[in-house]
C-alpha atoms as a PDB file:
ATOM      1  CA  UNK A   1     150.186 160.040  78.822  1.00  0.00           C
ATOM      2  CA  UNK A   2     150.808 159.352  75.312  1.00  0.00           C
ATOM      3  CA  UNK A   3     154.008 160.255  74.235  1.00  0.00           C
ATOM      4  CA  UNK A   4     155.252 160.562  70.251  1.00  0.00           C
ATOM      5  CA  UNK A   5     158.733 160.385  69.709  1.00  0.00           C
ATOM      6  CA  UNK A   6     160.205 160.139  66.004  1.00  0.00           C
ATOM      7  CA  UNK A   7     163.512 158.683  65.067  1.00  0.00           C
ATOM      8  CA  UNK A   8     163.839 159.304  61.343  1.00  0.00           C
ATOM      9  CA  UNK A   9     165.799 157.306  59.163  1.00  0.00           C
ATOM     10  CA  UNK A  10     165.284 159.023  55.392  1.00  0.00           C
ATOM     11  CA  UNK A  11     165.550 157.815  52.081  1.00  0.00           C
ATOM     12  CA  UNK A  12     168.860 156.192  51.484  1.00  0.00           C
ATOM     13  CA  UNK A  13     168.423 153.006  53.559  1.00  0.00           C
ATOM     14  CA  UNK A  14     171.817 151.399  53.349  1.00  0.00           C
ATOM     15  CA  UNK A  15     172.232 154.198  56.108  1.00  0.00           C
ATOM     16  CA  UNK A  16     169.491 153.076  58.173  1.00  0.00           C
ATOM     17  CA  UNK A  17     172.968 151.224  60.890  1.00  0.00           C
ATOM     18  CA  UNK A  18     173.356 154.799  62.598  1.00  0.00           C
ATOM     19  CA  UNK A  19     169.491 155.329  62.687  1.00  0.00           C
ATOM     20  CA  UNK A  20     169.526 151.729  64.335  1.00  0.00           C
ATOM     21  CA  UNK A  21     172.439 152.979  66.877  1.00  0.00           C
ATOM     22  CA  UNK A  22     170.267 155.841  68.316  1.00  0.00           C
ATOM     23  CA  UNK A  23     167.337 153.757  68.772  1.00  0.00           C
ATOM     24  CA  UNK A  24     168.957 150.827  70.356  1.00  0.00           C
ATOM     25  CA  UNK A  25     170.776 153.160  73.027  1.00  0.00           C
ATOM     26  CA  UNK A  26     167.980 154.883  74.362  1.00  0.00           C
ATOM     27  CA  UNK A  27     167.543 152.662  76.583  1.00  0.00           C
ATOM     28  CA  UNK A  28     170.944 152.458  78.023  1.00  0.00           C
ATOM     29  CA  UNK A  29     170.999 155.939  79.950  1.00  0.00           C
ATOM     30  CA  UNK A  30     169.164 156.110  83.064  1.00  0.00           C
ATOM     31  CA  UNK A  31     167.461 159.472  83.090  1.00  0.00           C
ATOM     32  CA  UNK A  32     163.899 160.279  84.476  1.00  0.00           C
ATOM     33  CA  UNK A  33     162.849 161.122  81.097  1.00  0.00           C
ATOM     34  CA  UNK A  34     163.295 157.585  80.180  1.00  0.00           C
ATOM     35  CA  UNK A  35     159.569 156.555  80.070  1.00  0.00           C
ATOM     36  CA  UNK A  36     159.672 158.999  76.947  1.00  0.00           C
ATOM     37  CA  UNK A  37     161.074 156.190  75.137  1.00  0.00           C
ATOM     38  CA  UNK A  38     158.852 153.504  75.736  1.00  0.00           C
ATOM     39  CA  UNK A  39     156.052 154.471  73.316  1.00  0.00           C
ATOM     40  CA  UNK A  40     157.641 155.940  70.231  1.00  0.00           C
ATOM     41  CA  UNK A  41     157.859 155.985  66.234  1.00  0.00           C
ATOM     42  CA  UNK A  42     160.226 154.649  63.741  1.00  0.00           C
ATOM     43  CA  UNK A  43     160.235 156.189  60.899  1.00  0.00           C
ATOM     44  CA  UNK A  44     162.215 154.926  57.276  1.00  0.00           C
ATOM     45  CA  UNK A  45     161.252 154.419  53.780  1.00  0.00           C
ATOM     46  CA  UNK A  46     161.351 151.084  53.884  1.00  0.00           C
ATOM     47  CA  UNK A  47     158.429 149.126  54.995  1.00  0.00           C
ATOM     48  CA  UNK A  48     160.307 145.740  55.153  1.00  0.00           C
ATOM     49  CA  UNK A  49     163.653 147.198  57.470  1.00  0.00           C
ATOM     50  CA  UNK A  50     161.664 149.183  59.635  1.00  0.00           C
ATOM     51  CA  UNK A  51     159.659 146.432  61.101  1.00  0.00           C
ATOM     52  CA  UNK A  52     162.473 144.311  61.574  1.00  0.00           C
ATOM     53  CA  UNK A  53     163.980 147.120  63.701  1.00  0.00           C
ATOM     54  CA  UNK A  54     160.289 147.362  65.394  1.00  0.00           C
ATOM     55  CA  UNK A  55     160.601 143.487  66.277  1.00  0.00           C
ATOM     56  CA  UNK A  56     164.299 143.696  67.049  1.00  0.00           C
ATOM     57  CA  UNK A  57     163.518 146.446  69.761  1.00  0.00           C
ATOM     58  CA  UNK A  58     160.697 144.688  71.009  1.00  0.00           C
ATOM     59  CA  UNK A  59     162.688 141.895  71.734  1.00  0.00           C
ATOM     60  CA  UNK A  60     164.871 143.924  74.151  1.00  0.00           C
ATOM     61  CA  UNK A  61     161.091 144.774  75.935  1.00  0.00           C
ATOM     62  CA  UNK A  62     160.660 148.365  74.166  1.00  0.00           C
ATOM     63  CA  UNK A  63     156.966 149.007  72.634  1.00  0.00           C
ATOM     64  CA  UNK A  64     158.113 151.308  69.060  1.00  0.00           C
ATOM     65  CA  UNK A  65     155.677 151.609  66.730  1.00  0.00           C
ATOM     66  CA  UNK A  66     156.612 151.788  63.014  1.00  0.00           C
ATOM     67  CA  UNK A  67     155.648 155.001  60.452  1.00  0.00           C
ATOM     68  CA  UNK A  68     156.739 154.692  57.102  1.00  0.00           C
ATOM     69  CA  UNK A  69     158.463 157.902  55.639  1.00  0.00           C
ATOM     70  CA  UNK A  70     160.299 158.944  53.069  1.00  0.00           C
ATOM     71  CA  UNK A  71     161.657 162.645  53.579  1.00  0.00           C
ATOM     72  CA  UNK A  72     162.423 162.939  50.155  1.00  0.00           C
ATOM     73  CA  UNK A  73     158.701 162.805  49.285  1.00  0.00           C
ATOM     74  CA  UNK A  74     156.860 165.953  50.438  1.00  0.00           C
ATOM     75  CA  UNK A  75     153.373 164.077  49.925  1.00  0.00           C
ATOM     76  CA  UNK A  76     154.912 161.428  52.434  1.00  0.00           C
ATOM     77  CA  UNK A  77     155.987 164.256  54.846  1.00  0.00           C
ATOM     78  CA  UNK A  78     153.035 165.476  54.968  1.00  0.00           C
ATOM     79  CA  UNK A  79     150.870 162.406  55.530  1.00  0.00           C
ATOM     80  CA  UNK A  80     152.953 161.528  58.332  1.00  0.00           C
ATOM     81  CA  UNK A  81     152.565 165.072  59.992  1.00  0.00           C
ATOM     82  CA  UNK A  82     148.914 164.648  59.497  1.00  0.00           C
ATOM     83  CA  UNK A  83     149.350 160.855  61.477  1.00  0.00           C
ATOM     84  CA  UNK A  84     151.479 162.214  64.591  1.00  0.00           C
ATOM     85  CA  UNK A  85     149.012 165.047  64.700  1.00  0.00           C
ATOM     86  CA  UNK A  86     145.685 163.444  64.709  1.00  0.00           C
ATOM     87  CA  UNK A  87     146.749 160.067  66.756  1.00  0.00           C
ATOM     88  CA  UNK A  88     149.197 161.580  69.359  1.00  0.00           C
ATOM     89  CA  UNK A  89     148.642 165.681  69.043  1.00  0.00           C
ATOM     90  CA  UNK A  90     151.818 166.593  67.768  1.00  0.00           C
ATOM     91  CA  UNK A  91     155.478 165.288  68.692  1.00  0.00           C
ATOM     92  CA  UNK A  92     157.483 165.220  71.651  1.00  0.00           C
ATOM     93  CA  UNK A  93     161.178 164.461  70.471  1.00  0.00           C
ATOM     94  CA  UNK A  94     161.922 164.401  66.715  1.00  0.00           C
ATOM     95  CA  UNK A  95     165.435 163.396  65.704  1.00  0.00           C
ATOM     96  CA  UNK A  96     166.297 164.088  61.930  1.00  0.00           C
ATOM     97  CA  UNK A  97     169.380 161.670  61.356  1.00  0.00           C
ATOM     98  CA  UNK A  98     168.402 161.453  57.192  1.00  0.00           C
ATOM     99  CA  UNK A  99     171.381 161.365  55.469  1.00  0.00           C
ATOM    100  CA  UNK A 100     173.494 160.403  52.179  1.00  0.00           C
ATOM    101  CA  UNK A 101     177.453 160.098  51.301  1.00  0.00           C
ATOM    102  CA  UNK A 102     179.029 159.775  48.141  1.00  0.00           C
ATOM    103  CA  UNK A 103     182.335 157.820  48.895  1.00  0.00           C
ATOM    104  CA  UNK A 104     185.292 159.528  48.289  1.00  0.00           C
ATOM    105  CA  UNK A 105     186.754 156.901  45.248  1.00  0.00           C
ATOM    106  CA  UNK A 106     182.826 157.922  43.626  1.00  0.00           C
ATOM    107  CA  UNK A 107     183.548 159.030  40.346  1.00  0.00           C
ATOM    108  CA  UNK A 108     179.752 160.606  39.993  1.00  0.00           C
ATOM    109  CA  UNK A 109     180.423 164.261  38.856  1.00  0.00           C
ATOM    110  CA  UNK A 110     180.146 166.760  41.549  1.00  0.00           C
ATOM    111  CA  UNK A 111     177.746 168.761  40.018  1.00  0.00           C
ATOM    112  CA  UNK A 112     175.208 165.362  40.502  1.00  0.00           C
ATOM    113  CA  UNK A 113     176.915 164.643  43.917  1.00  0.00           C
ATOM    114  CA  UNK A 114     176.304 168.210  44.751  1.00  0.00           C
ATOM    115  CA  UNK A 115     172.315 168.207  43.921  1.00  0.00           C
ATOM    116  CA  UNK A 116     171.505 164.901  45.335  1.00  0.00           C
ATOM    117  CA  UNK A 117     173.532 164.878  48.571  1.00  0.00           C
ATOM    118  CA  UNK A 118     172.048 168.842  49.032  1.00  0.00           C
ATOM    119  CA  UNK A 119     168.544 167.092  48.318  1.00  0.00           C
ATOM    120  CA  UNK A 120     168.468 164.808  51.197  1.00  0.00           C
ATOM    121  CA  UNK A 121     170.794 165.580  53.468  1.00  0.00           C
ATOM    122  CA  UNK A 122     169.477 170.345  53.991  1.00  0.00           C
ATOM    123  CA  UNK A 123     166.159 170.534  51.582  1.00  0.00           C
ATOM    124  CA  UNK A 124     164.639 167.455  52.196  1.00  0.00           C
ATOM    125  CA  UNK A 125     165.450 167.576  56.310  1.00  0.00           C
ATOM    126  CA  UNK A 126     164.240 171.347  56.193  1.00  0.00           C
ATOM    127  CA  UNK A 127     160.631 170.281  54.901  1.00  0.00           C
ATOM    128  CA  UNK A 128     160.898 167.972  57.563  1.00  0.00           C
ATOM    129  CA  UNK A 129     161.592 170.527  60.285  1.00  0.00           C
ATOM    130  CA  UNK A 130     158.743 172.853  58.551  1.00  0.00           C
ATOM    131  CA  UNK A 131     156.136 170.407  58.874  1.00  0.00           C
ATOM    132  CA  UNK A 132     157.124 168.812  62.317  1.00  0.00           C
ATOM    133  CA  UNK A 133     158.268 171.689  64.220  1.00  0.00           C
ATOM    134  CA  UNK A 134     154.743 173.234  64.322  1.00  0.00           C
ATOM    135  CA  UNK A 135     153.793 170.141  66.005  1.00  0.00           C
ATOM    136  CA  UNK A 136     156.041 169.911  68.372  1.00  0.00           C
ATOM    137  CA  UNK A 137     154.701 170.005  71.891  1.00  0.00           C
ATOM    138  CA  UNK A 138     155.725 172.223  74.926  1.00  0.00           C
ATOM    139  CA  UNK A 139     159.436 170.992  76.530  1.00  0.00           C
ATOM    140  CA  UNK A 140     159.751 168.834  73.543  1.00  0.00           C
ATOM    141  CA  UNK A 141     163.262 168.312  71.879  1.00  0.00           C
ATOM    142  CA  UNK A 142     164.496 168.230  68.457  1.00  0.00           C
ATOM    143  CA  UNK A 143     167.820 167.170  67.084  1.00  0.00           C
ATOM    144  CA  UNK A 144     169.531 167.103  64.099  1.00  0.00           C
ATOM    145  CA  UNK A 145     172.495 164.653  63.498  1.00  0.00           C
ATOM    146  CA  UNK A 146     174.987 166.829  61.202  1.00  0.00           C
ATOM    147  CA  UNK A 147     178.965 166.229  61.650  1.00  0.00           C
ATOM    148  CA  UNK A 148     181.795 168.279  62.641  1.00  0.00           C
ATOM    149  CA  UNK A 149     182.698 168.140  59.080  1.00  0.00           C
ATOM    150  CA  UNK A 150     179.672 171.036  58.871  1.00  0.00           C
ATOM    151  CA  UNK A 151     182.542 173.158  60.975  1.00  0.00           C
ATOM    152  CA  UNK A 152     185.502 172.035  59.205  1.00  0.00           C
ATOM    153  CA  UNK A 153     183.724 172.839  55.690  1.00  0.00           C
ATOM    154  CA  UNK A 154     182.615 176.267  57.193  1.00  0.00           C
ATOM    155  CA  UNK A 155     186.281 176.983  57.861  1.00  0.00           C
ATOM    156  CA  UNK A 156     186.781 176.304  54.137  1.00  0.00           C
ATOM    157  CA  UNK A 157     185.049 178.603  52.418  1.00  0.00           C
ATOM    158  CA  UNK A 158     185.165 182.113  51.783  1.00  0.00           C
ATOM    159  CA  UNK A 159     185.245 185.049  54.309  1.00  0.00           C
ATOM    160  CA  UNK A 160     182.023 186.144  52.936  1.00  0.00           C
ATOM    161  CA  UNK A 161     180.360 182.920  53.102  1.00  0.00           C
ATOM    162  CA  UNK A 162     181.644 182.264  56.613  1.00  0.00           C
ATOM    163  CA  UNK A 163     180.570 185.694  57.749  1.00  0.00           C
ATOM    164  CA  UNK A 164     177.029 184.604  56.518  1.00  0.00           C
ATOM    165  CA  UNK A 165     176.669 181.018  57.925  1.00  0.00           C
ATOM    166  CA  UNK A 166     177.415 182.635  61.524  1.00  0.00           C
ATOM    167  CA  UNK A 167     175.656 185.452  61.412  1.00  0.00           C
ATOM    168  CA  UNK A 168     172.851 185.704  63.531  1.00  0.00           C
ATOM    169  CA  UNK A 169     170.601 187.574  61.519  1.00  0.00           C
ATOM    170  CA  UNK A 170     170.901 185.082  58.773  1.00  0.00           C
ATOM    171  CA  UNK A 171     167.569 183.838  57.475  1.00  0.00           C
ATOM    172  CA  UNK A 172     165.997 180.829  56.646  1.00  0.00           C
ATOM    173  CA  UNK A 173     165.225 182.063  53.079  1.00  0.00           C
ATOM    174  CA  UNK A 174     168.587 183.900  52.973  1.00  0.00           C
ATOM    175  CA  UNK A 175     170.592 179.783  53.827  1.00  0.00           C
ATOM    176  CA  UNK A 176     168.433 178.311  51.344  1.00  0.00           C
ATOM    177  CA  UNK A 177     169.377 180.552  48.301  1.00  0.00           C
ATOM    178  CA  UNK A 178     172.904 179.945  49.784  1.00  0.00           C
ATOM    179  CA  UNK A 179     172.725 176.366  49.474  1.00  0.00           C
ATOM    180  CA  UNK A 180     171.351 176.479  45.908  1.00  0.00           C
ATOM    181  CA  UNK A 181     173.860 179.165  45.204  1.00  0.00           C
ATOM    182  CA  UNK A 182     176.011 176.345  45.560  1.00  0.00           C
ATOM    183  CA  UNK A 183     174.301 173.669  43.669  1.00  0.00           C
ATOM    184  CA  UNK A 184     173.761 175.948  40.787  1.00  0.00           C
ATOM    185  CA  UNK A 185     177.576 176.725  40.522  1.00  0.00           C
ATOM    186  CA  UNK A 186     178.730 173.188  40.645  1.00  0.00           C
ATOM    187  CA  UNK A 187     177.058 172.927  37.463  1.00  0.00           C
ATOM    188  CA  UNK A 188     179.131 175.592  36.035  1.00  0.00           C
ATOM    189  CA  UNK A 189     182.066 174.511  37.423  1.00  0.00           C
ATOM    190  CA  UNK A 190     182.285 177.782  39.370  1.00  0.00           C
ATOM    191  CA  UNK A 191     181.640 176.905  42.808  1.00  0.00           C
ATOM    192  CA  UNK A 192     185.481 177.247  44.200  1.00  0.00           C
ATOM    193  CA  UNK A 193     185.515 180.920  42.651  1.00  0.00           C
ATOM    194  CA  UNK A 194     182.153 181.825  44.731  1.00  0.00           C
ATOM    195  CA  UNK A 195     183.920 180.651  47.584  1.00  0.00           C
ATOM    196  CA  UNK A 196     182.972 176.789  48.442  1.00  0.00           C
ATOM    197  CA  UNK A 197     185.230 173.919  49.343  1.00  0.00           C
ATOM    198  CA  UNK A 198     185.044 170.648  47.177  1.00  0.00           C
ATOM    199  CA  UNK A 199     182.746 168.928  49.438  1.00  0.00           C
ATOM    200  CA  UNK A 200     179.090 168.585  48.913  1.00  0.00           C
ATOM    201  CA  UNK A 201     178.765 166.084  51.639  1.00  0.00           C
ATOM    202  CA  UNK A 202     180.249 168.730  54.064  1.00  0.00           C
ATOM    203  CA  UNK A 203     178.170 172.261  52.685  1.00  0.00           C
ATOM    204  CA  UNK A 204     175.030 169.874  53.671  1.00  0.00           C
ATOM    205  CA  UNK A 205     175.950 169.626  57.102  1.00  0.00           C
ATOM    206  CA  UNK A 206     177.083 173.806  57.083  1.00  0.00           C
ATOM    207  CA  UNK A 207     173.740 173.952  56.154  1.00  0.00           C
ATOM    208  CA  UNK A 208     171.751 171.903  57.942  1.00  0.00           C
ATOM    209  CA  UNK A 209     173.923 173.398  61.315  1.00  0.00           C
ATOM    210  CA  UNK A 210     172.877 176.798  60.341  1.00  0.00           C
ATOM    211  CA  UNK A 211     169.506 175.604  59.394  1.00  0.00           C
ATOM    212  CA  UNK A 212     168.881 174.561  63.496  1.00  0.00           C
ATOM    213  CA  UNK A 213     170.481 178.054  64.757  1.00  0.00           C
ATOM    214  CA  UNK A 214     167.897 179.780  62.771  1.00  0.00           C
ATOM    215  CA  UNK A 215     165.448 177.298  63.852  1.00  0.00           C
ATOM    216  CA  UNK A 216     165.792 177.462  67.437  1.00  0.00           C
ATOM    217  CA  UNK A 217     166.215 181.909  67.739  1.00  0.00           C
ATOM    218  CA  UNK A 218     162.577 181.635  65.629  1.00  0.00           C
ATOM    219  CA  UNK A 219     161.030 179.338  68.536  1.00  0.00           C
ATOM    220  CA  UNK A 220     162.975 181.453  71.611  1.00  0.00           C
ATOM    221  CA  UNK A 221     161.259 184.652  69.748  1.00  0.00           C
ATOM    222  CA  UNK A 222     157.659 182.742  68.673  1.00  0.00           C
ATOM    223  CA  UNK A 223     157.186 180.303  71.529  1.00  0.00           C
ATOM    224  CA  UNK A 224     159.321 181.419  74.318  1.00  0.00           C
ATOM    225  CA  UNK A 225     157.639 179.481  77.178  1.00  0.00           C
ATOM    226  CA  UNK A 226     156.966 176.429  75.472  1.00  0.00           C
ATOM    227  CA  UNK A 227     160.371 175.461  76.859  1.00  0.00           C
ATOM    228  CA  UNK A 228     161.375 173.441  73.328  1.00  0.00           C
ATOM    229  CA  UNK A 229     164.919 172.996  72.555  1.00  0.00           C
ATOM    230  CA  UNK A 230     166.674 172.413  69.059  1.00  0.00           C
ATOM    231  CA  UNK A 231     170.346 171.470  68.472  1.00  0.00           C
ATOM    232  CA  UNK A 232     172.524 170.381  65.849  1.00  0.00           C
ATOM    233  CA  UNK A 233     175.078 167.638  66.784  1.00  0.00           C
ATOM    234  CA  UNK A 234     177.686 165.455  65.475  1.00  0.00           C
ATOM    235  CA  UNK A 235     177.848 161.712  66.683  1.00  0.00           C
ATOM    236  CA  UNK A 236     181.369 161.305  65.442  1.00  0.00           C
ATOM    237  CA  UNK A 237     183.176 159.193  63.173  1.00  0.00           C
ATOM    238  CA  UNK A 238     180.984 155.705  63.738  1.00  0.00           C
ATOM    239  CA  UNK A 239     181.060 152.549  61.992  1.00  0.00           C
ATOM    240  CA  UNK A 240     177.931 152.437  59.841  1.00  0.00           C
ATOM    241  CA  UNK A 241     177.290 151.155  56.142  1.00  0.00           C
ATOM    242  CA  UNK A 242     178.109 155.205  55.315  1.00  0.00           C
ATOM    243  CA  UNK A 243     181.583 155.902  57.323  1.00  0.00           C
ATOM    244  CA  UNK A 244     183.146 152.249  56.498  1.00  0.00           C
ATOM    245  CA  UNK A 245     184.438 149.737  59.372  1.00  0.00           C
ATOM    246  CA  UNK A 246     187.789 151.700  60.199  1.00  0.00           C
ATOM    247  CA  UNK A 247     185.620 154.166  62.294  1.00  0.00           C
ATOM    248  CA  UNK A 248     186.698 154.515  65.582  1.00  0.00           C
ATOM    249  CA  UNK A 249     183.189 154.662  67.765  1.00  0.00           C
ATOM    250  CA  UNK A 250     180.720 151.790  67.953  1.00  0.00           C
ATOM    251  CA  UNK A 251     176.954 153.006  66.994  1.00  0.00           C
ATOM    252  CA  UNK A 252     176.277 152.327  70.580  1.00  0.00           C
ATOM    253  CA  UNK A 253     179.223 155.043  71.450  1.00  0.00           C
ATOM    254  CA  UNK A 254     177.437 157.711  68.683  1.00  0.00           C
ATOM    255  CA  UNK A 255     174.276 157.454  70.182  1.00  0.00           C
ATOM    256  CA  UNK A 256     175.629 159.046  72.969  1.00  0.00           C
ATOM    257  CA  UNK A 257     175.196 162.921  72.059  1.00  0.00           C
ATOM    258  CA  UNK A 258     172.090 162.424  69.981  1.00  0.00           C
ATOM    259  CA  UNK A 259     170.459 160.767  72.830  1.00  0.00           C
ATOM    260  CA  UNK A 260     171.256 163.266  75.635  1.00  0.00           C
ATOM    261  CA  UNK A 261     169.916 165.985  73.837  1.00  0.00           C
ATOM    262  CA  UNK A 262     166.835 163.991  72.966  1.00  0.00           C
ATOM    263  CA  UNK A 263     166.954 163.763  77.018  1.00  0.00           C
ATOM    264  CA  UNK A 264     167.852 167.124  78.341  1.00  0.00           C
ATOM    265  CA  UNK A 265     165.123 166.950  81.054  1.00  0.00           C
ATOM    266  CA  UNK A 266     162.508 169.479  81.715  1.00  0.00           C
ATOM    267  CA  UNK A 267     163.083 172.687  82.441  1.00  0.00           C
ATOM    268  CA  UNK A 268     166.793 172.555  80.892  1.00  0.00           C
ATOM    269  CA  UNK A 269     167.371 175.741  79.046  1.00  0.00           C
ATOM    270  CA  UNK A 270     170.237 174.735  77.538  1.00  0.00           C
ATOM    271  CA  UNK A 271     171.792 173.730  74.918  1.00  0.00           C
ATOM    272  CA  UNK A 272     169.451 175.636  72.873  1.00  0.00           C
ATOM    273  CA  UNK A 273     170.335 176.243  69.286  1.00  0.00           C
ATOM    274  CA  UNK A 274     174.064 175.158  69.323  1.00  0.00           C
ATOM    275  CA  UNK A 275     176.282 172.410  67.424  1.00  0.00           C
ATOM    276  CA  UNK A 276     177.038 169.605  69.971  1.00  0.00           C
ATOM    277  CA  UNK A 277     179.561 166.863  70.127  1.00  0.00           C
ATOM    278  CA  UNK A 278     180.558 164.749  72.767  1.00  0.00           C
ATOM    279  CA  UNK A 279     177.901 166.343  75.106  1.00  0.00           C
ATOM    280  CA  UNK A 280     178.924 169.514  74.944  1.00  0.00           C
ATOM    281  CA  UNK A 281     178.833 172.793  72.880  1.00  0.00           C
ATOM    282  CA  UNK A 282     181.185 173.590  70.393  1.00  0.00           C
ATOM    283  CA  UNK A 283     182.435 177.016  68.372  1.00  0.00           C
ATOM    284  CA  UNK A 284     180.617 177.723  65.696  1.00  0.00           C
END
């Protein structure tokens, strides 16, 4: 059986060390749903890095295959939806793990750090999940790496806001507008009086947490016995390029999460459209 599993990197690549972390622990959990692994796609931007992570894996006796993409590109998006589609059928896990950080000592205005982090790290992941999900085969598993900062940043903003974000009735179109509500009023400077925290990085990750509960009620309600389960998780503070070397967990140790849910094995029903961290569900 061929088997198409993508680990995607995104656009920024001096992020690619937690991308690396995920695909380097796979193979450290024994589960039955193992052999998933062995035949799979890397997918980054960069031509150059991703076959040196192809040639580092092989070297440890995996088989990966590389796919260049760059989820900031909707032409690129595309081309590789076409690829998975035509060579394996469609997908079996897909883990979105794109993402960008301005440090905090950046003095880039917030209106820019606002509309670029927004770009990569909710719009750009969401035409990701709009092209890929249709392709994603019966029992097959998606994840999306946000952060508990996505929960902490929820508790920051408004009433109204947070009445919105965990509503269930919330729709996709309805988050979207929400999260360029809030690019358009860091231009103006008026973002804090509509009700958001100062934290671009951490609205992304509200958004992109929402993003997967809306996600995964649309698949219970349009393919209910396909068996496919969706999840938002955080991996925790690690020590990549992106959260510095003071972090407490090893990449091997943030893998952890991402990789079980990649894993739940068949027939699991849950988690199913919940934020995760440290393997299990938290409030939302």
């Amino acid at each position: 059986m061929h088997t198409s599993n993508i680990f995607n990197s995104g656009h920024v690549m001096k992020y690619l060390t937690v991308w690396h972390c995920l695909l380097y622990s796979a193979h450290l959990f024994k589960v039955s749903a193992l052999d998933l692994f062995l035949k799979r796609s890397l997918c980054s931007c960069c031509r150059g890095r991703g076959q040196a992570a192809v040639e580092s894996l092989a070297s440890e006796g995996l088989k990966p295959m590389f796919h260049q993409l760059d989820i900031n590109d909707l032409n690129s998006i595309t081309a590789a939806a076409a690829y998975f589609k035509e060579k394996y059928g469609g997908v079996d896990v897909l883990v979105n793990n794109a993402a960008i950080a301005f440090k905090v000592a950046d003095t880039t205005p917030f209106a820019v750090q606002a509309e670029v982090t927004l770009k990569t790290n909710f719009f750009a992941t969401r035409d990701m999940l709009t092209h890929f999900l249709p392709l994603i085969k019966a029992g097959g598993r998606v994840v999306n790496v946000s952060s508990f900062v996505s929960s902490r940043t929820l508790n920051q903003c408004s009433p109204a806001l947070q009445q919105r974000f965990r509503s269930e009735d919330i729709t996709e179109d309805e988050l979207v507008g929400l999260m360029q509500q809030f690019v358009d009023k860091t231009k103006t400077g008026e973002h804090k009086q509509a009700g958001w925290p100062e934290t671009a990085y951490g609205v992304s990750k509200t958004g992109l947490t929402t993003l997967s509960m809306i996600l995964a009620r649309r698949l219970s309600k349009e393919r209910p016995s396909d068996g496919i389960l969706l999840n938002a998780c955080c991996p925790g503070w690690v020590r990549t390029d992106m959260a510095g070397p003071k972090a407490p967990k090893s990449p091997e140790e943030g893998a952890v999460t991402p990789v079980y849910l990649a894993l739940l094995p068949p027939g699991a029903t849950e988690p199913h459209g919940r934020f995760v961290s440290e393997k299990e569900v938290q409030q939302w």
